[in-house]
N, C-alpha and C. Protein backbone atom coordinates (compact mmCIF):
# COMPACT_ATOMS: atom_id res chain seq x y z
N UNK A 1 -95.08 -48.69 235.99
CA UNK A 1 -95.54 -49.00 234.65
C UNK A 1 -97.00 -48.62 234.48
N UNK A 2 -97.76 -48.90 235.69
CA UNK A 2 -99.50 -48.25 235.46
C UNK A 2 -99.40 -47.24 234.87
N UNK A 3 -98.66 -46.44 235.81
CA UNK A 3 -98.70 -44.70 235.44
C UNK A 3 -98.49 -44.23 234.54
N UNK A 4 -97.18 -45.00 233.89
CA UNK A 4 -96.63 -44.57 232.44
C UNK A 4 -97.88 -45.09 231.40
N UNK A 5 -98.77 -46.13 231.78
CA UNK A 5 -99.81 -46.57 231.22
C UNK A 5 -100.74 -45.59 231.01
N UNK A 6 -100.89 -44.98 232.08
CA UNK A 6 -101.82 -43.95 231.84
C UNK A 6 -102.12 -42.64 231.70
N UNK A 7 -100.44 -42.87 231.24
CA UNK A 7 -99.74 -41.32 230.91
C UNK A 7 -99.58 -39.85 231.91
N UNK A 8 -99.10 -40.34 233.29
CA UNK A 8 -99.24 -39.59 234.27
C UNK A 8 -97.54 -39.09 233.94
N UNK A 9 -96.49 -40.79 233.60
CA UNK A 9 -95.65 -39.85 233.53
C UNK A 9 -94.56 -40.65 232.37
N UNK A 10 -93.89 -39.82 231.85
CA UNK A 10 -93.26 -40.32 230.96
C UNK A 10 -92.70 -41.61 230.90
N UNK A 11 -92.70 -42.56 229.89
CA UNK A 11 -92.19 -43.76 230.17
C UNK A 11 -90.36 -43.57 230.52
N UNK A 12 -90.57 -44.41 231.54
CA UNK A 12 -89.03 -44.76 232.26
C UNK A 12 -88.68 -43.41 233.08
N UNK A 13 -89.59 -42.82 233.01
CA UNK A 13 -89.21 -41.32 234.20
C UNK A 13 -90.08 -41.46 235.33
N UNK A 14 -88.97 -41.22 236.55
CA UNK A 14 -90.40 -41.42 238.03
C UNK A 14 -90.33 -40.08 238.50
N UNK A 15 -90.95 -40.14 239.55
CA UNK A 15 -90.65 -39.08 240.03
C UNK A 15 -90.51 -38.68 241.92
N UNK A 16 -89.59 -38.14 242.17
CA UNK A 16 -89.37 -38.38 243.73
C UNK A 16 -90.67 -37.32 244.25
N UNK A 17 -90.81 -37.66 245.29
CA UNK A 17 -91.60 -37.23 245.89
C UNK A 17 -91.26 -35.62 246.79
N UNK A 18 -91.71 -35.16 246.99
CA UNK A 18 -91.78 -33.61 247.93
C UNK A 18 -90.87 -33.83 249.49
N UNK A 19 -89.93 -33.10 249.77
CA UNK A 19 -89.64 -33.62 251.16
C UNK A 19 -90.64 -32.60 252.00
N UNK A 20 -90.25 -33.62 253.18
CA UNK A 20 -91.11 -32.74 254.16
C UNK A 20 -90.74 -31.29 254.78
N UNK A 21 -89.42 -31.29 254.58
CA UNK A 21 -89.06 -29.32 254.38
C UNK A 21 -89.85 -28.61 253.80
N UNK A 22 -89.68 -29.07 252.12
CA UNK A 22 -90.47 -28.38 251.00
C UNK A 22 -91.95 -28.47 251.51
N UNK A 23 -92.75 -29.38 251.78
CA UNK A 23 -93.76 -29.36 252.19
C UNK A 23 -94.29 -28.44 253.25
N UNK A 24 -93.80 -28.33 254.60
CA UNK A 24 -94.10 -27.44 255.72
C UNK A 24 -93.22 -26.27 255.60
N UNK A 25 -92.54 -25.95 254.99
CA UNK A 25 -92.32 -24.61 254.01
C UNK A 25 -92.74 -24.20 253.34
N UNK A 26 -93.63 -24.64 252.63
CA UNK A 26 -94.46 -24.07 251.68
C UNK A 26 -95.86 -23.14 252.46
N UNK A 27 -96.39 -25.14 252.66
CA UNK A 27 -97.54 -24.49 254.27
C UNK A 27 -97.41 -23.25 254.71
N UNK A 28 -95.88 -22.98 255.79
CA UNK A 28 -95.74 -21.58 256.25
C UNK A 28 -95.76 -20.48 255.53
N UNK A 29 -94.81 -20.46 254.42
CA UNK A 29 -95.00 -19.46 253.47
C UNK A 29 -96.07 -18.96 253.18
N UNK A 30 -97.43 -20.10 252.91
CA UNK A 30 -99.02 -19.86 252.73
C UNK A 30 -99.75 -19.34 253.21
N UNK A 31 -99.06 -19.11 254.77
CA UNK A 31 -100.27 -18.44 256.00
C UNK A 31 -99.45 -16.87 256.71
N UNK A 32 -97.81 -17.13 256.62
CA UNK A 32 -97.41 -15.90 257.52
C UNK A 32 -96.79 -15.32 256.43
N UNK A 33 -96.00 -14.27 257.02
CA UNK A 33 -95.24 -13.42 255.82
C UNK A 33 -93.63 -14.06 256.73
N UNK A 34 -92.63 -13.72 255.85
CA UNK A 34 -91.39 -14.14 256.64
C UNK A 34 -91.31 -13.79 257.57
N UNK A 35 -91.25 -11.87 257.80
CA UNK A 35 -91.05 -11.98 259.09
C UNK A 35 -91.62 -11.78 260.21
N UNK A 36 -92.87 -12.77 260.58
CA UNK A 36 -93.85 -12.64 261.70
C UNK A 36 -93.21 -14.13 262.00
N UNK A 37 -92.61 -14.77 260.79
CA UNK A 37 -92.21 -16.60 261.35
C UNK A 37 -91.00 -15.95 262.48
N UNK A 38 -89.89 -14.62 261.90
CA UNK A 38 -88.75 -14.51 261.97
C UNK A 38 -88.84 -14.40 264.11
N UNK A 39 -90.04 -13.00 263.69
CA UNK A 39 -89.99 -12.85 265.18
C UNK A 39 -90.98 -13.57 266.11
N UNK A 40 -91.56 -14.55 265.56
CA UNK A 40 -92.32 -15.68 266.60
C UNK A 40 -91.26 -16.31 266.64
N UNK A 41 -90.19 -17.20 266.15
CA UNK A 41 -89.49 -17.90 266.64
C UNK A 41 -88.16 -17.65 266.48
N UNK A 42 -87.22 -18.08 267.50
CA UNK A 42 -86.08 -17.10 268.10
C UNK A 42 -84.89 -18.28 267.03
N UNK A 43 -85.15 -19.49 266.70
CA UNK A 43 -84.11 -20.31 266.62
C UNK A 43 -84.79 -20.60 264.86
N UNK A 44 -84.30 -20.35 263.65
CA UNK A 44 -84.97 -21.35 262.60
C UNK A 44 -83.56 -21.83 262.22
N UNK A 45 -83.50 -22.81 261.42
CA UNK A 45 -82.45 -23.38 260.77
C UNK A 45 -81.98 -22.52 259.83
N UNK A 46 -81.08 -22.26 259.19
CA UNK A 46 -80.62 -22.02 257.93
C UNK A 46 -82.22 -22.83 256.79
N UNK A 47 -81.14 -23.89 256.46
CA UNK A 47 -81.65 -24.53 255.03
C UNK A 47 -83.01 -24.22 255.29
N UNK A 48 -83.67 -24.48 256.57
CA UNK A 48 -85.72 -23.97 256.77
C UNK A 48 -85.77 -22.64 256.27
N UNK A 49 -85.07 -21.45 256.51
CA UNK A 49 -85.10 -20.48 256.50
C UNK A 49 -85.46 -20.03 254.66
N UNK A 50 -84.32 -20.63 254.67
CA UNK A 50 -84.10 -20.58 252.74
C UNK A 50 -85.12 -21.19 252.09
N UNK A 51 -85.97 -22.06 252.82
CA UNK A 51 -87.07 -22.80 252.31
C UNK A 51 -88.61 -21.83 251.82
N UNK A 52 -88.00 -21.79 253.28
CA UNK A 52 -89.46 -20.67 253.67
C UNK A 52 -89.61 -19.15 253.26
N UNK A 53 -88.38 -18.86 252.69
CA UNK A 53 -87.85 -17.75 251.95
C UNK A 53 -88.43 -18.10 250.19
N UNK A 54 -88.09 -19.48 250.19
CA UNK A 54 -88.23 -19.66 248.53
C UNK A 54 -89.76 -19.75 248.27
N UNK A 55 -90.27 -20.35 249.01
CA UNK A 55 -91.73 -20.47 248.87
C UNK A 55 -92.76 -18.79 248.89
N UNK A 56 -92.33 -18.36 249.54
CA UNK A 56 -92.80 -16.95 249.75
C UNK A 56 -93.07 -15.90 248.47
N UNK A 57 -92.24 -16.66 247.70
CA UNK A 57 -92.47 -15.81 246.35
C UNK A 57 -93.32 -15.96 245.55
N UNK A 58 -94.08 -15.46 244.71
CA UNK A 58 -95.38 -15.54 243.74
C UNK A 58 -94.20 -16.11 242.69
N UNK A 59 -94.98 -17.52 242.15
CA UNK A 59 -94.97 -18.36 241.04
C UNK A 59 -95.58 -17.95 239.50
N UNK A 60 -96.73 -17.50 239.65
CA UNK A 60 -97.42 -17.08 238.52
C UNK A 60 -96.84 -15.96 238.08
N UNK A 61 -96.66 -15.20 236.48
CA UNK A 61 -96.46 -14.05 236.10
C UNK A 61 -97.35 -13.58 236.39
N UNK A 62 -99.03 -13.20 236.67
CA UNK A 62 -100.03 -12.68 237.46
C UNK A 62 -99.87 -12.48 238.75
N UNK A 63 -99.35 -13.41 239.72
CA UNK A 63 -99.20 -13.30 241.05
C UNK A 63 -98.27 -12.30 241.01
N UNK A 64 -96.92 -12.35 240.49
CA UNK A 64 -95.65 -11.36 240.03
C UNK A 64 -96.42 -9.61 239.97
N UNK A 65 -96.89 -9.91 239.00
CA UNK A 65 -97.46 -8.58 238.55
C UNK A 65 -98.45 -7.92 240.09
N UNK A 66 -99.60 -8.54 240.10
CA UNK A 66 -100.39 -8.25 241.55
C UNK A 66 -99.53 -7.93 242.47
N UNK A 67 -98.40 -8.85 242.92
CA UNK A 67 -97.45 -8.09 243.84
C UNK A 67 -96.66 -7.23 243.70
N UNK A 68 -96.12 -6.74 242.48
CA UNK A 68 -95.57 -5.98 242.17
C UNK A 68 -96.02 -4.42 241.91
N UNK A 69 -97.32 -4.43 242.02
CA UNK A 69 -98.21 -3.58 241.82
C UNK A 69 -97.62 -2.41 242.45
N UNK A 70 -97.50 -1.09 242.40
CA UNK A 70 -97.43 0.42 243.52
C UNK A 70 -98.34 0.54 243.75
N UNK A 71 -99.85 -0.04 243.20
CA UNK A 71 -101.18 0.40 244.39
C UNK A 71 -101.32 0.55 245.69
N UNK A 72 -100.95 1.04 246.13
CA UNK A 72 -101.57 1.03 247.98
C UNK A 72 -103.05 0.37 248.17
N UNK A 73 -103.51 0.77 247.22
CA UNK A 73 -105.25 0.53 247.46
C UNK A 73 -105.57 1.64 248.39
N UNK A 74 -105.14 2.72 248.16
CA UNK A 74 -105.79 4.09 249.12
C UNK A 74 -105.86 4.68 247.45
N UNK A 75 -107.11 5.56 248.27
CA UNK A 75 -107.44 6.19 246.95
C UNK A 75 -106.82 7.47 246.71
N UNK A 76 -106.34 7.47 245.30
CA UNK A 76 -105.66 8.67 244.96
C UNK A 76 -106.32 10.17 245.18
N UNK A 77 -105.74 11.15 246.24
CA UNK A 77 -106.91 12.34 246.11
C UNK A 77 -106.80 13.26 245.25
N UNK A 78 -106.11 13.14 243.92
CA UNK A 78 -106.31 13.90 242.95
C UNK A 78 -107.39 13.41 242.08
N UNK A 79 -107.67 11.76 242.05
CA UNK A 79 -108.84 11.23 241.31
C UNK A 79 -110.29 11.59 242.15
N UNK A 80 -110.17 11.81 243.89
CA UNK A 80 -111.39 12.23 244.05
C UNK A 80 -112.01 12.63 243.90
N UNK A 81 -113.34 12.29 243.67
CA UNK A 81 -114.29 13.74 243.21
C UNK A 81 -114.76 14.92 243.90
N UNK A 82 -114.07 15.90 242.98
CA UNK A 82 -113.85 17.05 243.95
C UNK A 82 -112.43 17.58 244.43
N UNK A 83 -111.56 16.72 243.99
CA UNK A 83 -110.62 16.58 244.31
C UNK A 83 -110.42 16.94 246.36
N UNK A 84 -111.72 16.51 246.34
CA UNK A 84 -111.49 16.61 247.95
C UNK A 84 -110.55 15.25 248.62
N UNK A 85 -109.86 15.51 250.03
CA UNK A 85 -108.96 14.76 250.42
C UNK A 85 -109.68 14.04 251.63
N UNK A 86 -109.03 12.89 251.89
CA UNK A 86 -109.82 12.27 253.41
C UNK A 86 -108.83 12.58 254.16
């Protein structure tokens, strides 16, 4: 009732909390790419797997886009100047 008091969350709606899958799936997702988890460890669960799979994905339509990008970030050598090549 505080909360709904103080408008954190709708009156008569709660809200469950994060499990600890979702939680240390996320974590991982945050620091490795999938598969450096895949080949550091020989055994993951399924449902972890799928966790750590779901988290891995960019949330934001910006994050989307940035990753989706074809930039390499090498520079194009037709834009060089000079059109010289490295």
């Amino acid at each position: 009732a505080a909360a709904a008091a103080l408008g954190l969350l709708p009156l008569g709606k709660t809200q469950s909390p994060e499990s600890l899958l979702d939680i240390a799936a996320r974590k991982v997702a945050e620091k490795w790419p999938f598969q450096r988890v895949e080949e550091r460890f020989e055994r993951i669960p399924e449902p972890v797997q799928r966790r750590i799979v779901y988290w891995s994905f960019p949330r934001s339509e910006r994050e989307i886009c940035m990753y989706s990008s074809f930039n390499t970030g090498a520079e194009d050598p037709v834009a060089a100047p000079g059109g010289a090549t490295t």
